[in-house]
C-alpha atoms as a PDB file:
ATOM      1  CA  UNK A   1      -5.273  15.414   9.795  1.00  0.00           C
ATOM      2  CA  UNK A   2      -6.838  13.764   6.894  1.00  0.00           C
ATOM      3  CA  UNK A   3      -4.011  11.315   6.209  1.00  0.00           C
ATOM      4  CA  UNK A   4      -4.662   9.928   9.815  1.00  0.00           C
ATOM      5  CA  UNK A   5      -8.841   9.903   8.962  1.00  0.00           C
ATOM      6  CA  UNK A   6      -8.196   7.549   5.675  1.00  0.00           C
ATOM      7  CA  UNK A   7      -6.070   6.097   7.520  1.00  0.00           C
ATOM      8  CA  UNK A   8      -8.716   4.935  10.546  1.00  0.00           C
ATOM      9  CA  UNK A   9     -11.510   4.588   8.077  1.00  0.00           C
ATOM     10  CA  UNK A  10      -9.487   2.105   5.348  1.00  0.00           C
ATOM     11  CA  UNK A  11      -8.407  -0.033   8.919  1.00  0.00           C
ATOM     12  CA  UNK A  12     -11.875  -0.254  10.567  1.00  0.00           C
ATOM     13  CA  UNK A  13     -13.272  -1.766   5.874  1.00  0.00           C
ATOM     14  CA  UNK A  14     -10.306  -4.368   6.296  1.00  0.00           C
ATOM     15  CA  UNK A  15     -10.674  -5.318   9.664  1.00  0.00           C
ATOM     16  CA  UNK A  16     -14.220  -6.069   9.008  1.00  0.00           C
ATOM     17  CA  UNK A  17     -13.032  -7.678   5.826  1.00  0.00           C
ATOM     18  CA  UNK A  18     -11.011 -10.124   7.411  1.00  0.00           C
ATOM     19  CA  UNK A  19     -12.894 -10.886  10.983  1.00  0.00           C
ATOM     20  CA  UNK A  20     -15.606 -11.549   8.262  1.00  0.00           C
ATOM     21  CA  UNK A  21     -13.379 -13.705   6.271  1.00  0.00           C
ATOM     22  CA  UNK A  22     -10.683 -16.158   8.127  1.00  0.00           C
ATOM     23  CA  UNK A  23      -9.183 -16.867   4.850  1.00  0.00           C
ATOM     24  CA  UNK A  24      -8.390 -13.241   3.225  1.00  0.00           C
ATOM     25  CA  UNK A  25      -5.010 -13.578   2.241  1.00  0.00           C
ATOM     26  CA  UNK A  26      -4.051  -9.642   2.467  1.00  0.00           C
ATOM     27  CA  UNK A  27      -2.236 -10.201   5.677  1.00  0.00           C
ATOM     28  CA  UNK A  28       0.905 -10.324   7.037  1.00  0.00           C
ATOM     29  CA  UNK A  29       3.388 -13.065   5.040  1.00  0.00           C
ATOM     30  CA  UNK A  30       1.451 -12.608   2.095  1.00  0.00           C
ATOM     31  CA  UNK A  31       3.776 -10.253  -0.381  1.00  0.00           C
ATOM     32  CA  UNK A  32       2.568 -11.144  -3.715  1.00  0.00           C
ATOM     33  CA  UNK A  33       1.498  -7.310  -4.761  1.00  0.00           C
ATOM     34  CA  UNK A  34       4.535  -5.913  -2.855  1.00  0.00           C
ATOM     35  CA  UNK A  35       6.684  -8.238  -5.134  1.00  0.00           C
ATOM     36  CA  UNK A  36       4.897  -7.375  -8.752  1.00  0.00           C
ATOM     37  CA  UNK A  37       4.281  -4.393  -8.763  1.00  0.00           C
ATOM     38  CA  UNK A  38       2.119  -2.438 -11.794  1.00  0.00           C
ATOM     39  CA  UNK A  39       3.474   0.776 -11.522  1.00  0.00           C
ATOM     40  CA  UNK A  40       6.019   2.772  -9.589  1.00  0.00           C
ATOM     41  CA  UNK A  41       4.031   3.359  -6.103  1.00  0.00           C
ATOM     42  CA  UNK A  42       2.635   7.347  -6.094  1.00  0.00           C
ATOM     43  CA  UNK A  43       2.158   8.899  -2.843  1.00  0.00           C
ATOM     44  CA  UNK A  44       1.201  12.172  -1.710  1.00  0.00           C
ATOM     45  CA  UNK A  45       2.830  14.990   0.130  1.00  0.00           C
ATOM     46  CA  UNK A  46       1.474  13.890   3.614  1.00  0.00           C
ATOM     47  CA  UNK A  47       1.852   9.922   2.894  1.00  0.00           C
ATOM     48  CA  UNK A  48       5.761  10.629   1.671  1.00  0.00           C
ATOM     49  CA  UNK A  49       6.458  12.798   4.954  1.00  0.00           C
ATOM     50  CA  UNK A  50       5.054   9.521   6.933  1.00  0.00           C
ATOM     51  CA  UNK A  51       7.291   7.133   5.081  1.00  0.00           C
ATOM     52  CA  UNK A  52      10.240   9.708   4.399  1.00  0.00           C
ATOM     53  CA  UNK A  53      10.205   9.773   8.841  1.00  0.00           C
ATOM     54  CA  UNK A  54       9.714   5.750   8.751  1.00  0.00           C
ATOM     55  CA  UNK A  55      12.776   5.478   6.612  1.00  0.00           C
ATOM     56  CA  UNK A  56      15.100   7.925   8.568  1.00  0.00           C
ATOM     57  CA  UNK A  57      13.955   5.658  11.832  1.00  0.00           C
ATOM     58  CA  UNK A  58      15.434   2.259   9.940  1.00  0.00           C
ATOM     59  CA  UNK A  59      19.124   1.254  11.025  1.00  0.00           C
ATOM     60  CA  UNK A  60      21.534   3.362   8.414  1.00  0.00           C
ATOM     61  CA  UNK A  61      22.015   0.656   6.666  1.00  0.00           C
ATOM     62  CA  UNK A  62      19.033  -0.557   5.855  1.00  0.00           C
ATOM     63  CA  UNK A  63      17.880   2.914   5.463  1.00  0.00           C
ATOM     64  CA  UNK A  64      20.508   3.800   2.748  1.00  0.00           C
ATOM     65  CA  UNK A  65      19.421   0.725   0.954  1.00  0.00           C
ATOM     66  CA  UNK A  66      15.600   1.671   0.990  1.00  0.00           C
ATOM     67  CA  UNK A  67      16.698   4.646  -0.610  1.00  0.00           C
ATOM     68  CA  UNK A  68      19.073   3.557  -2.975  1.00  0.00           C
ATOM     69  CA  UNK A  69      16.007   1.594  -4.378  1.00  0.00           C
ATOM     70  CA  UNK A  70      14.057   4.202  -4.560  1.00  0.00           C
ATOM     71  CA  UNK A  71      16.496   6.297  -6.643  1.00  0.00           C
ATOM     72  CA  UNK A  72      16.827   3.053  -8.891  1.00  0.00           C
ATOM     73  CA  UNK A  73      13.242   2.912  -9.372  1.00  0.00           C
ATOM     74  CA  UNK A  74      13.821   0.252 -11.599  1.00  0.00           C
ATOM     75  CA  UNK A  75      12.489  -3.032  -9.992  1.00  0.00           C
ATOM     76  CA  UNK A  76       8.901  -4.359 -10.019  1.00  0.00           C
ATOM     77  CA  UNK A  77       9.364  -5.346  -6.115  1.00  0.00           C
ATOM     78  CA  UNK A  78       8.960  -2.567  -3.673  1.00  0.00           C
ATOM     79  CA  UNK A  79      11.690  -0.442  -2.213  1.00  0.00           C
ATOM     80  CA  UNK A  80      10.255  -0.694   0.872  1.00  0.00           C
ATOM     81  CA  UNK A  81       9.539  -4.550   0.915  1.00  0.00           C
ATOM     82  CA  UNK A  82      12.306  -6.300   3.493  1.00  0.00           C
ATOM     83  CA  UNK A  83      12.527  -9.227   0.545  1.00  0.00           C
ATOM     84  CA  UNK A  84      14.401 -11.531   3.372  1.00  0.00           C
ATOM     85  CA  UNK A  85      10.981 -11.116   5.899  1.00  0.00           C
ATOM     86  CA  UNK A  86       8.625 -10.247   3.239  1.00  0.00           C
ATOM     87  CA  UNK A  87       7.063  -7.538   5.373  1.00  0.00           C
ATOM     88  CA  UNK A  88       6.876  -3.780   4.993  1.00  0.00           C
ATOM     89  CA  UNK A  89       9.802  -1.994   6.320  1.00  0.00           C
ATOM     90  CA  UNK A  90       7.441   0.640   7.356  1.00  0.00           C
ATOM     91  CA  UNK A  91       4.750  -0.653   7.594  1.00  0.00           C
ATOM     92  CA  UNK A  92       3.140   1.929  10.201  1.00  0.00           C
ATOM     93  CA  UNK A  93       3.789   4.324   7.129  1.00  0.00           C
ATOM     94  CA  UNK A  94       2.832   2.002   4.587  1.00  0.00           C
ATOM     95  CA  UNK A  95       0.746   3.970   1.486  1.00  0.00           C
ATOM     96  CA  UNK A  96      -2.964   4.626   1.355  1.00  0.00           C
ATOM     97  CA  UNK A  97      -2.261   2.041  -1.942  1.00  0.00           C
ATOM     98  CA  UNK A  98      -0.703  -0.285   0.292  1.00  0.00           C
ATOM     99  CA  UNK A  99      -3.724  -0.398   2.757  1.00  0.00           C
ATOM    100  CA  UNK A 100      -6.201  -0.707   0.068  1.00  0.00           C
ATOM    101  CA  UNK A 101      -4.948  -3.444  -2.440  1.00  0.00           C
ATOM    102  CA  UNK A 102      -7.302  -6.417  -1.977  1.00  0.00           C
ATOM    103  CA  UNK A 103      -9.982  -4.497  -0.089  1.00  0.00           C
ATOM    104  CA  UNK A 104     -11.009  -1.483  -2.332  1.00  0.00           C
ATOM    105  CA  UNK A 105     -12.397  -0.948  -6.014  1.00  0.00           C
ATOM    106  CA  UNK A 106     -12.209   1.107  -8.680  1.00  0.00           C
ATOM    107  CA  UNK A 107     -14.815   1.633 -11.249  1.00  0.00           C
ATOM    108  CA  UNK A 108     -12.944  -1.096 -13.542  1.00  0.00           C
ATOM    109  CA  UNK A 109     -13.015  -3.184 -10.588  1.00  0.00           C
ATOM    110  CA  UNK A 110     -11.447  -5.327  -7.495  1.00  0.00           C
ATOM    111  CA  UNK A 111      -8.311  -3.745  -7.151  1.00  0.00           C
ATOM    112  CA  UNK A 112      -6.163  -7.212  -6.106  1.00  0.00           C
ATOM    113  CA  UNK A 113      -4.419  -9.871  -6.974  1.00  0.00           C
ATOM    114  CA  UNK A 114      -5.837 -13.559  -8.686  1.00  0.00           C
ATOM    115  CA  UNK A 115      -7.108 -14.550  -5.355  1.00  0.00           C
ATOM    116  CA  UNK A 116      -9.461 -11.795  -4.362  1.00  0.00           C
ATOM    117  CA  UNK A 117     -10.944 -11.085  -8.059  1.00  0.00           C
ATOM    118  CA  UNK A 118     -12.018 -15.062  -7.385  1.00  0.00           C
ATOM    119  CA  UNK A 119     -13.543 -14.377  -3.634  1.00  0.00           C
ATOM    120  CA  UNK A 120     -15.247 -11.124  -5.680  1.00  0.00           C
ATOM    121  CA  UNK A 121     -16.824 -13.628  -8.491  1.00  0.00           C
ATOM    122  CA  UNK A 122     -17.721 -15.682  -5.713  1.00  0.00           C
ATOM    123  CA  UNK A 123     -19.347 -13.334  -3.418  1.00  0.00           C
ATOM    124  CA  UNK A 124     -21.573 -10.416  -4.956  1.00  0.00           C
ATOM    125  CA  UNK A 125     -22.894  -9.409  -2.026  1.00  0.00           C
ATOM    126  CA  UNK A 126     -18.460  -8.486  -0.597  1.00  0.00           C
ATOM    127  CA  UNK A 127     -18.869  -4.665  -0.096  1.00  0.00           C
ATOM    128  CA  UNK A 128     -15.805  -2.939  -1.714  1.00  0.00           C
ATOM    129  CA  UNK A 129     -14.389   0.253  -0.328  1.00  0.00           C
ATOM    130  CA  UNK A 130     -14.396   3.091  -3.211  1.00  0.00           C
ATOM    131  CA  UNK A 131     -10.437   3.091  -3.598  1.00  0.00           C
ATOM    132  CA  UNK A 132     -11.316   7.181  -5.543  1.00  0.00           C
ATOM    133  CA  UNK A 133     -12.433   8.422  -2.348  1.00  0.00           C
ATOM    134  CA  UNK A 134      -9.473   7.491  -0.543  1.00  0.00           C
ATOM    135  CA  UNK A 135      -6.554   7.389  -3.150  1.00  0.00           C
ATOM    136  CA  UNK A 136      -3.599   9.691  -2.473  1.00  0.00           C
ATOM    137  CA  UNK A 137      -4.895  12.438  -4.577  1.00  0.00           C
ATOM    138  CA  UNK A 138      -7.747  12.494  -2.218  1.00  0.00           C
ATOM    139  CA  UNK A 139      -4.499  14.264  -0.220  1.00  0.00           C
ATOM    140  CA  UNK A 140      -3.803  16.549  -3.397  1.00  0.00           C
ATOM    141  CA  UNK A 141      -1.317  15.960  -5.862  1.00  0.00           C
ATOM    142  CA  UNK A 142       0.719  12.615  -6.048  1.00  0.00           C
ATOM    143  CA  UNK A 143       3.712  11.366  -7.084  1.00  0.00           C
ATOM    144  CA  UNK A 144       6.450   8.961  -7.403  1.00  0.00           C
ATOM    145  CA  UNK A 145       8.606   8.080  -4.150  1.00  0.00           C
ATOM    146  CA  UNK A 146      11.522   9.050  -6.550  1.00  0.00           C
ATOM    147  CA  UNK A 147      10.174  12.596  -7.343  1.00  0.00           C
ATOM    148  CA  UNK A 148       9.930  13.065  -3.548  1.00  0.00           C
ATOM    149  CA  UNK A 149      13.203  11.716  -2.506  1.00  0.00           C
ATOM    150  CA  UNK A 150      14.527  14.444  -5.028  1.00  0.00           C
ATOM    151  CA  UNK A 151      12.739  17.423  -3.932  1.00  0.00           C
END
């Protein structure tokens, strides 16, 4: 499946990343990006059917809340941030986006937050992944977690 490829390939760049660098912050505790985020998270077919399964898995509770949020869709934190932990609720499931913030570029640049555009001034030789070959419209067409939810 080509969901679980990107998958495989985007852990082997950031596992390099950070056995190469101790101090990467993109790890767990670190929720910055999951906290402000720029736009509503957009997903393909085969990454919502991950996280859609993830989400039915939670306690009902917790899993009616996750997708409360998600029908709100109005909050720059992410539905499926535990805000308490600061950890992904599914984090197994977690978007291709997810896996890629602070380790991949696009053409405009380090895709990341203030701390990794300084570690990319500081080290031109860092090898970015190319976040367009693995986006979620790599998968075909993307879209909201709301639109999905509602199909």
């Amino acid at each position: 499946m080509r969901l679980v490829q990107i998958q495989d390939a985007v852990r082997r760049r950031t596992d390099e990343i950070t056995a190469a660098h101790p101090e990467w912050p993109c790890r767990k505790g670190c929720d910055d990006c999951c906290r402000n985020l720029a736009a509503a998270p957009r997903v393909s077919a085969a990454e919502w059917g991950a996280i859609r399964t993830a989400i039915d898995a939670l306690p009902g509770d917790i899993a009616e809340a996750v997708r409360e949020r998600i029908r709100a869709r109005a909050s720059r934190v992410c539905p499926l941030l535990d805000t308490e932990a600061g950890a992904c609720l599914v984090y197994e499931a977690r978007p291709i986006a997810c896996r890629t913030y602070g380790f991949y570029a696009e053409r405009e640049g380090v895709l990341g937050c203030a701390r990794i555009a300084a570690i990319a001034a500081e080290d031109r030789d860092m090898v970015w992944g190319n976040h367009a070959a693995v986006g979620s419209e790599s998968l075909g067409s993307a879209a909201e977690f709301f639109v999905w939810m509602a199909a």
